[in-house]
C-alpha atoms as a PDB file:
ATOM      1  CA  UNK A   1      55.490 127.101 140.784  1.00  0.00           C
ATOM      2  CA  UNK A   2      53.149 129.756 139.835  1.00  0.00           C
ATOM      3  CA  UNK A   3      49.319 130.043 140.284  1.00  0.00           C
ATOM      4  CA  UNK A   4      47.235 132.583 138.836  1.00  0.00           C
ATOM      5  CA  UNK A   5      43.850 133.340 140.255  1.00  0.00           C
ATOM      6  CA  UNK A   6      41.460 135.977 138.422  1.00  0.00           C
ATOM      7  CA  UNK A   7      38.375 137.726 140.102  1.00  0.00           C
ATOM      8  CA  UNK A   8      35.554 139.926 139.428  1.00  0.00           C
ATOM      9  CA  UNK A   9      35.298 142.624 142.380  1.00  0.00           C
ATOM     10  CA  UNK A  10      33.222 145.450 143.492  1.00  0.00           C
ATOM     11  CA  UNK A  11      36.361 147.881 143.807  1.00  0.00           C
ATOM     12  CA  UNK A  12      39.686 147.018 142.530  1.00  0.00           C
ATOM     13  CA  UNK A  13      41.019 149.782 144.987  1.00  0.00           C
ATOM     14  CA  UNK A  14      39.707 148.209 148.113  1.00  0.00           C
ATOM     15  CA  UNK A  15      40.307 144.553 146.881  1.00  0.00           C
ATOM     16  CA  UNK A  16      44.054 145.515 146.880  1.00  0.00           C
ATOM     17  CA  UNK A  17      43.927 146.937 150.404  1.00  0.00           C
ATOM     18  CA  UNK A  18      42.364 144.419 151.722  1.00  0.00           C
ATOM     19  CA  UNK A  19      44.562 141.555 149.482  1.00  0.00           C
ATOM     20  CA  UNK A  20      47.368 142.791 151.697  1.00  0.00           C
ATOM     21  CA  UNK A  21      46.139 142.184 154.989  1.00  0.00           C
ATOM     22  CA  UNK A  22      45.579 138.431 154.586  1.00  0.00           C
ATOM     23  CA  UNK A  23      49.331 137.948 154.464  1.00  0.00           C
ATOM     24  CA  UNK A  24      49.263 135.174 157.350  1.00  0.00           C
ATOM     25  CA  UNK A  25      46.782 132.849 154.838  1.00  0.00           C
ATOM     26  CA  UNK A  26      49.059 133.287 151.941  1.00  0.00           C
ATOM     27  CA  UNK A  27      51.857 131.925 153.842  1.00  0.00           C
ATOM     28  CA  UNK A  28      50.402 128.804 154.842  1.00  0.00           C
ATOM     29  CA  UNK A  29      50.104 128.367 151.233  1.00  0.00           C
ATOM     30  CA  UNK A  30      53.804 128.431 150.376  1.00  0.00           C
ATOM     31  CA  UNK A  31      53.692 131.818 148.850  1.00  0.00           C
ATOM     32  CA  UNK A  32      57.101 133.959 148.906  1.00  0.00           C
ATOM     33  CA  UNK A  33      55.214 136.422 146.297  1.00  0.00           C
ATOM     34  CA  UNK A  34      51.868 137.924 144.499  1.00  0.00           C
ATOM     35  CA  UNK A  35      51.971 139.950 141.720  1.00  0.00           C
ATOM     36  CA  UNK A  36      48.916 141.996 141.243  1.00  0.00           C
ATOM     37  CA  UNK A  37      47.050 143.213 138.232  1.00  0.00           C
ATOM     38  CA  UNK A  38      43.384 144.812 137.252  1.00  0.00           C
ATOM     39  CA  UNK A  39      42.368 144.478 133.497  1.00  0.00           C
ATOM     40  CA  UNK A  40      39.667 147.262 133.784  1.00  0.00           C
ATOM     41  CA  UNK A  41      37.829 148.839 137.031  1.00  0.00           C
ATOM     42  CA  UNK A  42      36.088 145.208 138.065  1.00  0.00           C
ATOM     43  CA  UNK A  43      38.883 142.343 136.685  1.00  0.00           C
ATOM     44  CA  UNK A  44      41.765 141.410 138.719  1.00  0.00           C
ATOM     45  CA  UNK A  45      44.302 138.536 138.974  1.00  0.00           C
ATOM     46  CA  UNK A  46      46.854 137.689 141.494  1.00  0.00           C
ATOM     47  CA  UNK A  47      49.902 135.578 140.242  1.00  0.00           C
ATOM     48  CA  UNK A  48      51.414 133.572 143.057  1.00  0.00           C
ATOM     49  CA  UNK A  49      54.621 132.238 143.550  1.00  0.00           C
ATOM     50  CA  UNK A  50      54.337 128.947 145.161  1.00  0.00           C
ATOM     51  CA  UNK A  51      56.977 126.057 147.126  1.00  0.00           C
ATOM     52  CA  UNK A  52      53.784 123.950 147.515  1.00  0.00           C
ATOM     53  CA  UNK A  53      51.266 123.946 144.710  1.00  0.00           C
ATOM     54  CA  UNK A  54      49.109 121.269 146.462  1.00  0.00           C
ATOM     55  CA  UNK A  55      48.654 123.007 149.735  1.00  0.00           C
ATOM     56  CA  UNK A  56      47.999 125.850 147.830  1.00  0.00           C
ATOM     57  CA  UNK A  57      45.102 124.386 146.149  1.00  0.00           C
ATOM     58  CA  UNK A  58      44.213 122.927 148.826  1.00  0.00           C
ATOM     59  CA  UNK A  59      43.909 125.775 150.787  1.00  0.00           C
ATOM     60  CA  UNK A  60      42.303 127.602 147.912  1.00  0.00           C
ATOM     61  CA  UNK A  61      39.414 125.586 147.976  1.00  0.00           C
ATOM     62  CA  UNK A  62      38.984 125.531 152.106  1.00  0.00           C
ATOM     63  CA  UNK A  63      36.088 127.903 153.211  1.00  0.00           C
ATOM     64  CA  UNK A  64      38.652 130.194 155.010  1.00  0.00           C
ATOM     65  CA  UNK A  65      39.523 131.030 152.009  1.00  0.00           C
ATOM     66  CA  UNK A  66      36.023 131.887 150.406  1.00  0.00           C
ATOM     67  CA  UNK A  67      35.663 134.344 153.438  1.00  0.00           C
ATOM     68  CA  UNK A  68      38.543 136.129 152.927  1.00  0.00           C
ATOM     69  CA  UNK A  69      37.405 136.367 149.784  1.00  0.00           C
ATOM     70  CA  UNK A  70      34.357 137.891 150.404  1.00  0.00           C
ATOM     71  CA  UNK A  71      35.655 140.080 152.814  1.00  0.00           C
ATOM     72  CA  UNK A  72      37.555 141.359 149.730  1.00  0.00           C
ATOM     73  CA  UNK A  73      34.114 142.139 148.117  1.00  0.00           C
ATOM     74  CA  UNK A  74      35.503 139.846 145.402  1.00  0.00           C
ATOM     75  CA  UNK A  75      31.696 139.159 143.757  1.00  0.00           C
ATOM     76  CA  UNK A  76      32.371 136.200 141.325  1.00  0.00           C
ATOM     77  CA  UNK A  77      34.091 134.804 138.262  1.00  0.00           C
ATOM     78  CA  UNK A  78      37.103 133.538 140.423  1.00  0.00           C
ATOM     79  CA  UNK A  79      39.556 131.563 138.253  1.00  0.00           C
ATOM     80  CA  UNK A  80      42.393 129.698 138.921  1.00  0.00           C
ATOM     81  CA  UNK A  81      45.356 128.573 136.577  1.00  0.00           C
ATOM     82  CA  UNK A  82      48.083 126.375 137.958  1.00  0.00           C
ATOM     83  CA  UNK A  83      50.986 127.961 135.378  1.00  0.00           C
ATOM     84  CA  UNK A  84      52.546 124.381 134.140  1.00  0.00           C
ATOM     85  CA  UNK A  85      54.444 125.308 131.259  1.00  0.00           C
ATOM     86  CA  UNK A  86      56.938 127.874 130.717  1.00  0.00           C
ATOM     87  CA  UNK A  87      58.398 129.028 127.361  1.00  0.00           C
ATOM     88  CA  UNK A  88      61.748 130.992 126.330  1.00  0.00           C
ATOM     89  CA  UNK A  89      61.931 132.192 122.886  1.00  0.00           C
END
């Protein structure tokens, strides 16, 4: 399963840095992979891949989770899209 989670951050250089380094919270989410993109200079998203979407959210949502956020310098608009649907064409 795939979960997409967009942000609003003070540097997208640092926020990748310091993405990496929570590693240890991201597996206790089920996640074997993040794919990481900016849109401009302030916009990112993370897509996750996911064996546990609940735990995931779950852990998403835990306070843990807002400080490693903000440790990030991730400063608002945080998003996230549980990817339900997939499409071949």
């Amino acid at each position: 399963m795939l979960v997409a989670v967009r942000a609003e951050v003070e540097s997208v250089d640092y926020w990748r840095e310091k993405f990496r380094t929570h590693d240890v919270l991201f597996k206790s989410q089920g996640v074997s992979f993040a794919h990481l993109g900016a849109a401009n200079n302030k916009t990112v998203i993370a897509v996750f891949e996911t064996n546990d979407v609940d735990e995931f959210v779950r852990i998403f949502n835990d306070p843990e989770t807002a400080e490693a956020m903000s440790e990030d310098k991730i400063t608002g608009g945080v998003e996230m899209f549980v990817l339900d649907e997939t499409l071949a064409f």
